[in-house]
C-alpha atoms as a PDB file:
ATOM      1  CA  UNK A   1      81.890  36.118  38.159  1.00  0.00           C
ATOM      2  CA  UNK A   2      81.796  32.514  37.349  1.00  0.00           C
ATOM      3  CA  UNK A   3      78.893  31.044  35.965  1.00  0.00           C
ATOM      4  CA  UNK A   4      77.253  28.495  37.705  1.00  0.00           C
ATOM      5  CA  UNK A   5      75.833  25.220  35.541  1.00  0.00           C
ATOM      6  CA  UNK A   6      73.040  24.622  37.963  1.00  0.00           C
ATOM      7  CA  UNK A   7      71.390  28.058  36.966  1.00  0.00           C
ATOM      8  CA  UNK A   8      70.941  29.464  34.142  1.00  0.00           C
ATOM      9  CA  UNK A   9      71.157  32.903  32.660  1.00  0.00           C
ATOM     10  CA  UNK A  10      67.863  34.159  34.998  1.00  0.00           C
ATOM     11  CA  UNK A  11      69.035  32.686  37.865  1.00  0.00           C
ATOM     12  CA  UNK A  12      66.275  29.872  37.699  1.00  0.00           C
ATOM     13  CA  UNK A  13      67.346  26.636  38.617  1.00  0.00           C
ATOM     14  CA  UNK A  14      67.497  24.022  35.839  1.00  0.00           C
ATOM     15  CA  UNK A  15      65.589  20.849  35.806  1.00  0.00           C
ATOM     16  CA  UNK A  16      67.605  18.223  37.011  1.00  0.00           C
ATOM     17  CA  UNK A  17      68.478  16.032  34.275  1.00  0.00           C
ATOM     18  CA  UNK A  18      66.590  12.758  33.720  1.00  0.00           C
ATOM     19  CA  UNK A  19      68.300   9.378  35.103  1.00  0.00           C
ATOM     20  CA  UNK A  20      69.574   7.119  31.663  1.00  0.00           C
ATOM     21  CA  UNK A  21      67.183   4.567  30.900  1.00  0.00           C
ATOM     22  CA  UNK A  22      68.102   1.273  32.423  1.00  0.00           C
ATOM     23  CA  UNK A  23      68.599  -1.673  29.348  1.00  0.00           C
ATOM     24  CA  UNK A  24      69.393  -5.307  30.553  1.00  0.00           C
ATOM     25  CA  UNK A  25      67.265  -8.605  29.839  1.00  0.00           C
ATOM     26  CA  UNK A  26      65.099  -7.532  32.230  1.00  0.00           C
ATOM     27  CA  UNK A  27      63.881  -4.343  30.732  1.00  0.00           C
ATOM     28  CA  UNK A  28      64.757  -4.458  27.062  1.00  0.00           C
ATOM     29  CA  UNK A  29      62.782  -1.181  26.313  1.00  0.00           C
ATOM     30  CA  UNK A  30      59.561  -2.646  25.378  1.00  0.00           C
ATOM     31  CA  UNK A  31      56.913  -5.156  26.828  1.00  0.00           C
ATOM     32  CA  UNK A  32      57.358  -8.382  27.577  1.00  0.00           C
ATOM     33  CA  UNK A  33      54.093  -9.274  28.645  1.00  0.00           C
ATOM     34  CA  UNK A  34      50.757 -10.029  25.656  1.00  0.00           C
ATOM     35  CA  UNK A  35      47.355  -7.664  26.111  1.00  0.00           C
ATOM     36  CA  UNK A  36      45.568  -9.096  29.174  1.00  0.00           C
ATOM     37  CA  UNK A  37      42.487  -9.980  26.810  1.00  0.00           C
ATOM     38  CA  UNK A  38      40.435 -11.623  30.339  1.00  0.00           C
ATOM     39  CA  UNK A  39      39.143  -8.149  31.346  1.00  0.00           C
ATOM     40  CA  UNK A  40      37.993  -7.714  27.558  1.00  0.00           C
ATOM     41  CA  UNK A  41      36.164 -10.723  27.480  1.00  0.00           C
ATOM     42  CA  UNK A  42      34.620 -10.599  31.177  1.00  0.00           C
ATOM     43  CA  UNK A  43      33.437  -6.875  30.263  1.00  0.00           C
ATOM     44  CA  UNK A  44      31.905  -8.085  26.624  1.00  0.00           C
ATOM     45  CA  UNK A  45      30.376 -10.840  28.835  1.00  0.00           C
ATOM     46  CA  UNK A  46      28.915  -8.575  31.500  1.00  0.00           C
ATOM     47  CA  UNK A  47      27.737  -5.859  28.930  1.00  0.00           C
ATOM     48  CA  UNK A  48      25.690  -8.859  26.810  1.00  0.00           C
ATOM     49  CA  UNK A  49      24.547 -10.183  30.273  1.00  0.00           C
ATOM     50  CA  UNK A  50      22.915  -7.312  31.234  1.00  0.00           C
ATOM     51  CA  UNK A  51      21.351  -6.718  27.584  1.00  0.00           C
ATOM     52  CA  UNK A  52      19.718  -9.771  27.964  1.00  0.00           C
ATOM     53  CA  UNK A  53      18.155  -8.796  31.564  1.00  0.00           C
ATOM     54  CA  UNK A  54      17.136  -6.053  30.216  1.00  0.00           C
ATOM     55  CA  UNK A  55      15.481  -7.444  27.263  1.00  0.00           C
ATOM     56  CA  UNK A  56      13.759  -9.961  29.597  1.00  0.00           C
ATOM     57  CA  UNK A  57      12.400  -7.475  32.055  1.00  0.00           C
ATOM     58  CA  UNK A  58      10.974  -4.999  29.054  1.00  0.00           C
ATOM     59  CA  UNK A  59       9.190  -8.024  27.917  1.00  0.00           C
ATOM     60  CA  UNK A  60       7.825  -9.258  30.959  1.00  0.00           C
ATOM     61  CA  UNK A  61       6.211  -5.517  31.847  1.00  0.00           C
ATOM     62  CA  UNK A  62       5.107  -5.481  28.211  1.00  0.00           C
ATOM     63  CA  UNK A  63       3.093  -8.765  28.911  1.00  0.00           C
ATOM     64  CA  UNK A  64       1.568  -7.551  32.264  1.00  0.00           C
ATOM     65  CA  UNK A  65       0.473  -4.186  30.605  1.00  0.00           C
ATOM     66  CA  UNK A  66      -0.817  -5.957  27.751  1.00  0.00           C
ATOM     67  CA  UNK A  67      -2.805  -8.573  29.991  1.00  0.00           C
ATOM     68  CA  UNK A  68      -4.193  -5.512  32.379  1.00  0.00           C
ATOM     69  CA  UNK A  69      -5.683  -3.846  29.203  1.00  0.00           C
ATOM     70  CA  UNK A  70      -7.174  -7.309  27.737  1.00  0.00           C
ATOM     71  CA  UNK A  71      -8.738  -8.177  31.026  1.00  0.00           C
ATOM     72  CA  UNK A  72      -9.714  -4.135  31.792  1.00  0.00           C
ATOM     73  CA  UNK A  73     -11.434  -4.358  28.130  1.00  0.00           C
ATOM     74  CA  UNK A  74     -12.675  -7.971  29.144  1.00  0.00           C
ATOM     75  CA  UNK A  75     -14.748  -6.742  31.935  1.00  0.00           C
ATOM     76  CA  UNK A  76     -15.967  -3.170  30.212  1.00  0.00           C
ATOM     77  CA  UNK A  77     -17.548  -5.610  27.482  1.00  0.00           C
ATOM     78  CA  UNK A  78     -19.064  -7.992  29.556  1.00  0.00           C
ATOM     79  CA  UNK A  79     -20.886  -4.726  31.508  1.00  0.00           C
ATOM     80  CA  UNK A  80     -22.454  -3.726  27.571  1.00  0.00           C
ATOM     81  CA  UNK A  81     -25.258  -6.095  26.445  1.00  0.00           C
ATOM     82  CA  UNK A  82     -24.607  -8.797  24.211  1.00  0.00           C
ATOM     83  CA  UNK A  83     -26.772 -10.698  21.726  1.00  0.00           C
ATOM     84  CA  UNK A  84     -27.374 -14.350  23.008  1.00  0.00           C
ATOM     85  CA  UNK A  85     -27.777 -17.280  20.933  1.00  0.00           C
ATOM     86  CA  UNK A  86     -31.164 -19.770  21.742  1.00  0.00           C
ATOM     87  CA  UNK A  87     -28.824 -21.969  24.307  1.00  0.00           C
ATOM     88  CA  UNK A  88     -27.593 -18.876  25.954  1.00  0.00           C
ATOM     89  CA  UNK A  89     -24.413 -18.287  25.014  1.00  0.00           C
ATOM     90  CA  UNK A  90     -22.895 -15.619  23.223  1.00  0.00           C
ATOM     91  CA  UNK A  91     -24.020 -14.942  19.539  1.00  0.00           C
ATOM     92  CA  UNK A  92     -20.914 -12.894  18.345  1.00  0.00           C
ATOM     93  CA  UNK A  93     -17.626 -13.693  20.812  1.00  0.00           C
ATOM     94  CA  UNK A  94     -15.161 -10.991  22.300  1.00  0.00           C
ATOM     95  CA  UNK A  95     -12.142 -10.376  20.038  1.00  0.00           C
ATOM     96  CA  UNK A  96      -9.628  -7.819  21.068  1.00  0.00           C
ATOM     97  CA  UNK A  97      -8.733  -5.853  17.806  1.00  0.00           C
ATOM     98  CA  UNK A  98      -4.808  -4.031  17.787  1.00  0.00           C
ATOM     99  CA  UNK A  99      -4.886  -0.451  16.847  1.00  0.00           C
ATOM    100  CA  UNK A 100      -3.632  -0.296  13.259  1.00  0.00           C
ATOM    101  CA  UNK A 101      -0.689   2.538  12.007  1.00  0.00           C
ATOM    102  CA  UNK A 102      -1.714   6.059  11.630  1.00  0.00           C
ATOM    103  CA  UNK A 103      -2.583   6.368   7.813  1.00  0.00           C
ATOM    104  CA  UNK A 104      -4.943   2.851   7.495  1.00  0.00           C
ATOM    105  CA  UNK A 105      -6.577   4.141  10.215  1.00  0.00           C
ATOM    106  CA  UNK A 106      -6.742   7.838   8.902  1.00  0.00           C
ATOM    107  CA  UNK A 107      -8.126   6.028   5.481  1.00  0.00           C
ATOM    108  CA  UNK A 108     -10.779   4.632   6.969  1.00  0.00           C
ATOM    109  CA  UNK A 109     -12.274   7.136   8.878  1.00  0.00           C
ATOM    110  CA  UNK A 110     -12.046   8.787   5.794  1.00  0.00           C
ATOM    111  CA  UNK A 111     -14.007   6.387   3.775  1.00  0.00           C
ATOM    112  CA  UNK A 112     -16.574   6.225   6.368  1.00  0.00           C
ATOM    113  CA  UNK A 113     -16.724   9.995   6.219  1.00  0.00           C
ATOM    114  CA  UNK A 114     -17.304  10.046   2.306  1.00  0.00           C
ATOM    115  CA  UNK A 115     -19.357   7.330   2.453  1.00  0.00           C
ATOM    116  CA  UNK A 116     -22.028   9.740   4.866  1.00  0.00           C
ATOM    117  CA  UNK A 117     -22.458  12.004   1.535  1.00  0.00           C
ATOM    118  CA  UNK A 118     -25.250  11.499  -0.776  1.00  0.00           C
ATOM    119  CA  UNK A 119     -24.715  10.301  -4.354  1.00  0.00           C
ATOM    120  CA  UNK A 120     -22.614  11.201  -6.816  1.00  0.00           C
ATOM    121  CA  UNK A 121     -19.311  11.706  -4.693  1.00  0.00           C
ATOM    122  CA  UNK A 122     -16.038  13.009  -5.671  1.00  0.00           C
ATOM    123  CA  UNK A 123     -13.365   9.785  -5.883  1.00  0.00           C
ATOM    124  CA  UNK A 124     -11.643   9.415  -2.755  1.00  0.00           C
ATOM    125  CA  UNK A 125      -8.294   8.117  -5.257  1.00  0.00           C
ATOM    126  CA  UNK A 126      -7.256   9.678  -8.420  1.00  0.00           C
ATOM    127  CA  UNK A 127     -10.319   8.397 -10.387  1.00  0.00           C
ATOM    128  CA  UNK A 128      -8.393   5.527 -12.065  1.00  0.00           C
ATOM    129  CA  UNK A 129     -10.538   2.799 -10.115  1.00  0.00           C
ATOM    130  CA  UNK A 130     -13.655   5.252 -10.745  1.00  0.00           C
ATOM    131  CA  UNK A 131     -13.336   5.655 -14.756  1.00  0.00           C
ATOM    132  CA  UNK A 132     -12.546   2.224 -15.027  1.00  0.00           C
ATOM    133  CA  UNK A 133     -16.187   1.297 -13.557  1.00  0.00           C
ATOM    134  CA  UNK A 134     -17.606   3.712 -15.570  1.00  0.00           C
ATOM    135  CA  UNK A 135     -15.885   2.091 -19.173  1.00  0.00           C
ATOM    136  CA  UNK A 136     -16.865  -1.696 -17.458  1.00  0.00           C
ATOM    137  CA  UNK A 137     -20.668  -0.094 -17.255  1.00  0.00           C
ATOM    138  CA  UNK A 138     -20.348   0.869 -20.908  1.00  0.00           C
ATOM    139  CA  UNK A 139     -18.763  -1.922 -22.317  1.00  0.00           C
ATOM    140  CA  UNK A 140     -21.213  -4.126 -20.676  1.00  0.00           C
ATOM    141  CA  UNK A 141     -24.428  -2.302 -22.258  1.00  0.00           C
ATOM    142  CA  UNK A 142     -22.804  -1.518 -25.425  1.00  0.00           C
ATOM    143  CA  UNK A 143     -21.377  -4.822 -26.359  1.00  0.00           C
ATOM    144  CA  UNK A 144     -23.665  -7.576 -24.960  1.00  0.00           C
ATOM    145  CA  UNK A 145     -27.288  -8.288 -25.137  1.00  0.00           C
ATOM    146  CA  UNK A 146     -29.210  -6.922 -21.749  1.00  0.00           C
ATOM    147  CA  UNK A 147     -32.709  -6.794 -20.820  1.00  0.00           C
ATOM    148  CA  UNK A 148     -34.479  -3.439 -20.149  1.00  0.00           C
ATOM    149  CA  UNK A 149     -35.752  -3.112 -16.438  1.00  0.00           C
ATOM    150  CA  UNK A 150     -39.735  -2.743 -16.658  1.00  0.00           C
ATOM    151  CA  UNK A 151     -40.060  -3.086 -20.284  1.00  0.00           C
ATOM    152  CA  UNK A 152     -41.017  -6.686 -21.034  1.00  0.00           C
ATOM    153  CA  UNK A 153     -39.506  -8.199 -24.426  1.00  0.00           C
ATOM    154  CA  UNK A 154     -37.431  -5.306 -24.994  1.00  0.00           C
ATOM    155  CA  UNK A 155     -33.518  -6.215 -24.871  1.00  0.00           C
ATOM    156  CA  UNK A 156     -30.705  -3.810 -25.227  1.00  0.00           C
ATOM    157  CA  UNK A 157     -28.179  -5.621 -28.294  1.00  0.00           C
ATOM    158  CA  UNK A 158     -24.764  -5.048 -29.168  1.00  0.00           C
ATOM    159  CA  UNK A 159     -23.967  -1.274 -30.393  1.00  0.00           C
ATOM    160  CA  UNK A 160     -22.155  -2.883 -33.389  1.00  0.00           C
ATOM    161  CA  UNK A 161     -25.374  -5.248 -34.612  1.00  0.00           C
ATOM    162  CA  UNK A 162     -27.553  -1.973 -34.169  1.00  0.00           C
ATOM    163  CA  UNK A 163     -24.956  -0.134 -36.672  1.00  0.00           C
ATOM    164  CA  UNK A 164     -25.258  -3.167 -39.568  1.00  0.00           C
ATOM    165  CA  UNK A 165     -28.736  -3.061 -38.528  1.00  0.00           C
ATOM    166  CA  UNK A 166     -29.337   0.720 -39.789  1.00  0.00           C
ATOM    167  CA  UNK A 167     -26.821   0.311 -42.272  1.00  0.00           C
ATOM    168  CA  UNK A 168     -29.192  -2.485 -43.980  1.00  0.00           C
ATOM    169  CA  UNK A 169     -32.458  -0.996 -43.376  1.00  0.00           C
ATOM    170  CA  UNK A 170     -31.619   2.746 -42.893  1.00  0.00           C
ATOM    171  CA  UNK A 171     -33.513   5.075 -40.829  1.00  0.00           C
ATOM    172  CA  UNK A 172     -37.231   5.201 -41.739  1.00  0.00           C
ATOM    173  CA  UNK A 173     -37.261   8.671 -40.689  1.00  0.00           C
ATOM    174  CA  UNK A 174     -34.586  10.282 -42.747  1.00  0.00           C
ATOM    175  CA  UNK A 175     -35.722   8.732 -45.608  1.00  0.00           C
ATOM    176  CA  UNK A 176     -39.282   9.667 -45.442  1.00  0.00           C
ATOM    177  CA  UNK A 177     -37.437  13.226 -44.721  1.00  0.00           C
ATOM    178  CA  UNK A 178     -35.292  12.998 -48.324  1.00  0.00           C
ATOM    179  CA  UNK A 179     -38.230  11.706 -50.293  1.00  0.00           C
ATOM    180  CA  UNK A 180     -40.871  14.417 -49.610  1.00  0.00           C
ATOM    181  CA  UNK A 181     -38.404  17.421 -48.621  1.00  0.00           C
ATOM    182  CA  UNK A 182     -36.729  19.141 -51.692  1.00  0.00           C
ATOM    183  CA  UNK A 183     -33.854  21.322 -51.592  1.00  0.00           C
ATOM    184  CA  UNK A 184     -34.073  25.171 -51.645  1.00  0.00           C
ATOM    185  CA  UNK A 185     -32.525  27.998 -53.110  1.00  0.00           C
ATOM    186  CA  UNK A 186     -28.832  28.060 -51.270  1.00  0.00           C
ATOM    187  CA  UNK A 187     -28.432  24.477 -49.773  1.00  0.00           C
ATOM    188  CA  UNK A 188     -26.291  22.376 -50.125  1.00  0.00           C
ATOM    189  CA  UNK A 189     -25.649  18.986 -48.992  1.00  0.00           C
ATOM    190  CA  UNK A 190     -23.706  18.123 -45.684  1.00  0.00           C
ATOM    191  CA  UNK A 191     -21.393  14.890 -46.479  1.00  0.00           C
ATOM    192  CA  UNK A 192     -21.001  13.017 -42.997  1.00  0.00           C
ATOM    193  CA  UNK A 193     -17.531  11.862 -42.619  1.00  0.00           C
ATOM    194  CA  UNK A 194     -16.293   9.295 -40.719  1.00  0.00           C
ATOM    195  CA  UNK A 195     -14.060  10.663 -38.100  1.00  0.00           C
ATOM    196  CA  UNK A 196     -10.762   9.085 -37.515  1.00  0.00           C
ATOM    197  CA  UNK A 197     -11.336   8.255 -33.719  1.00  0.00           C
ATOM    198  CA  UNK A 198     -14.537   7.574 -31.916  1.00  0.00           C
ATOM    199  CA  UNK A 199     -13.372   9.809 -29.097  1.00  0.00           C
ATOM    200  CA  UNK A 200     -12.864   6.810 -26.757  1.00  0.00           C
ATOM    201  CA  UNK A 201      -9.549   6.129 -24.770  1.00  0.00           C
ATOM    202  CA  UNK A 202      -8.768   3.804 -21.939  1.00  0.00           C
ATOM    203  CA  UNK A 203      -6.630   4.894 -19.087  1.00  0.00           C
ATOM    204  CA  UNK A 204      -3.347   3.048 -18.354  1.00  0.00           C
ATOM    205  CA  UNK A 205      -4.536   1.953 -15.574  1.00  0.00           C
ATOM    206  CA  UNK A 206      -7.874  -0.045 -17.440  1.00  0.00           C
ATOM    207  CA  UNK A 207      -4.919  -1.147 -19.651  1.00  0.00           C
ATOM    208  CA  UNK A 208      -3.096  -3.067 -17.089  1.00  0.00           C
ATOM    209  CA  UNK A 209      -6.343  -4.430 -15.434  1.00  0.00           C
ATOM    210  CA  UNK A 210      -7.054  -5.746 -18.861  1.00  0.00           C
ATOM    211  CA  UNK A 211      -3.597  -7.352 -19.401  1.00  0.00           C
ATOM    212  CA  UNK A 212      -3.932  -8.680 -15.551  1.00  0.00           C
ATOM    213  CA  UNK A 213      -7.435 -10.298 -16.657  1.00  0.00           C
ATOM    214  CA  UNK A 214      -6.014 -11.279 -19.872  1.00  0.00           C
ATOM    215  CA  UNK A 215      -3.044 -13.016 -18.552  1.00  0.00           C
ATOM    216  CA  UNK A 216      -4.663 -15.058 -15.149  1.00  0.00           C
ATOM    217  CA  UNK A 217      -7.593 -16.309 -18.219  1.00  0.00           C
ATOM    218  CA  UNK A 218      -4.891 -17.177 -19.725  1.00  0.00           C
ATOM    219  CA  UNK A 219      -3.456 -19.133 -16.967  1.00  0.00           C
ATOM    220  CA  UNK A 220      -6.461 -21.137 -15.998  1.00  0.00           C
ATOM    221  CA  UNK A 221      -7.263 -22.143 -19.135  1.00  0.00           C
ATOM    222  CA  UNK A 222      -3.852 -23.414 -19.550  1.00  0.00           C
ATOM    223  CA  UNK A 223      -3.971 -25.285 -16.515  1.00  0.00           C
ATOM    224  CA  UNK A 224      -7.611 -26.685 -17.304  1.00  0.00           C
ATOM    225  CA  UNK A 225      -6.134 -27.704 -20.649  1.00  0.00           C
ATOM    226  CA  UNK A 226      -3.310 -29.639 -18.944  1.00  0.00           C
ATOM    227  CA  UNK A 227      -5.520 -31.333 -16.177  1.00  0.00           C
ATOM    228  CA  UNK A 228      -7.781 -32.723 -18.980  1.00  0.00           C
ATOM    229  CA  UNK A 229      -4.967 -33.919 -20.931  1.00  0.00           C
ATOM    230  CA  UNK A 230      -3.220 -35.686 -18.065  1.00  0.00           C
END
């Protein structure tokens, strides 16, 4: 039986076979023609266009929201009393105040909530700010000459003029104390040393508020000294 080419070995047809590409000038096998680049632009154009409308038209109901709460709060104050001046007009004029971001806002109704506690409170911070007081307080009674409240004549002086003070004159005390005591059976004599540190440290943080301080004294004395000069 002779084989027909048309078929093959199921008896399917086969495809016919695709027609030879055509190549003359007129089709060389590639384009001829550059990218249309007008539809890009017109479609870059149209997509900026309407960016900008939209832009516009957020704003503009942003503005007439905004202006419908200003006047809305407008006319809620004007219902409260205000305080008036002698000539009549307001003492204290209505500002509108923005709502600030979450944690200011949480921070002060915090410090409005420690500040309802009674004396001595626990530091709202991590005590730097809070020690730092505390040291100021005892540098200003220990190293400077102060006046005691209710006690006239009587001044507080220096910590280190009391100690050459007692180490000239001694305590009146102890002494009366070692001239009529005498030792018994079994004692013996404490020696007081000095110890190496006083027990007193500042924080880093009074460290760098002391450089700060330091450095803008510094600065204006500086600048005093060349404003005299010139």
């Amino acid at each position: 039986m002779p084989i027909d080419p048309n078929f093959d070995e199921h008896g399917l047809k086969k495809p016919d076979p695709h027609a030879a590409p055509q190549r003359d000038s007129e089709h060389p096998g590639y384009e001829l023609t550059d990218v249309n680049t007008r539809g890009i632009v017109v479609f870059l154009a149209g997509l900026m266009g309407s960016l900008v409308v939209f832009f516009v038209l957020c704003y503009a109901m942003g503005k007439a929201i905004n202006i419908g709460f200003v006047k809305q709060d407008t006319e809620e104050t004007n219902l409260a009393p205000q305080p008036v001046t002698a000539g009549g007009s307001p003492a204290v004029p209505y500002r509108r105040e923005d709502m600030g971001d979450n944690p200011s806002m949480e921070q002060k109704e915090s410090a409005i909530i420690a500040q309802s506690f009674k004396a001595p409170r626990i530091d709202s911070d991590d005590g730097d700010q809070g020690t730092a007081d505390l040291h100021a307080k005892e540098d200003l009674l220990l190293e400077h000459y102060t006046s005691i409240d209710g006690k006239a004549g009587a001044v507080r002086i220096p910590i280190e003029r009391a100690m050459e003070l007692i180490a000239q004159k001694g305590l009146p005390q102890a002494a009366a104390v070692a001239q009529t005591s005498q030792p018994m059976f079994g004692d013996r004599v404490v020696a007081v040393q000095v110890p190496l540190t006083d027990g007193f440290a500042r924080t880093g943080y009074e460290l760098e508020q002391i450089e700060s301080r330091d450095q803008k004294m510094k600065f204006t004395h500086e600048s005093a000294d060349q404003e005299h000069g010139k």
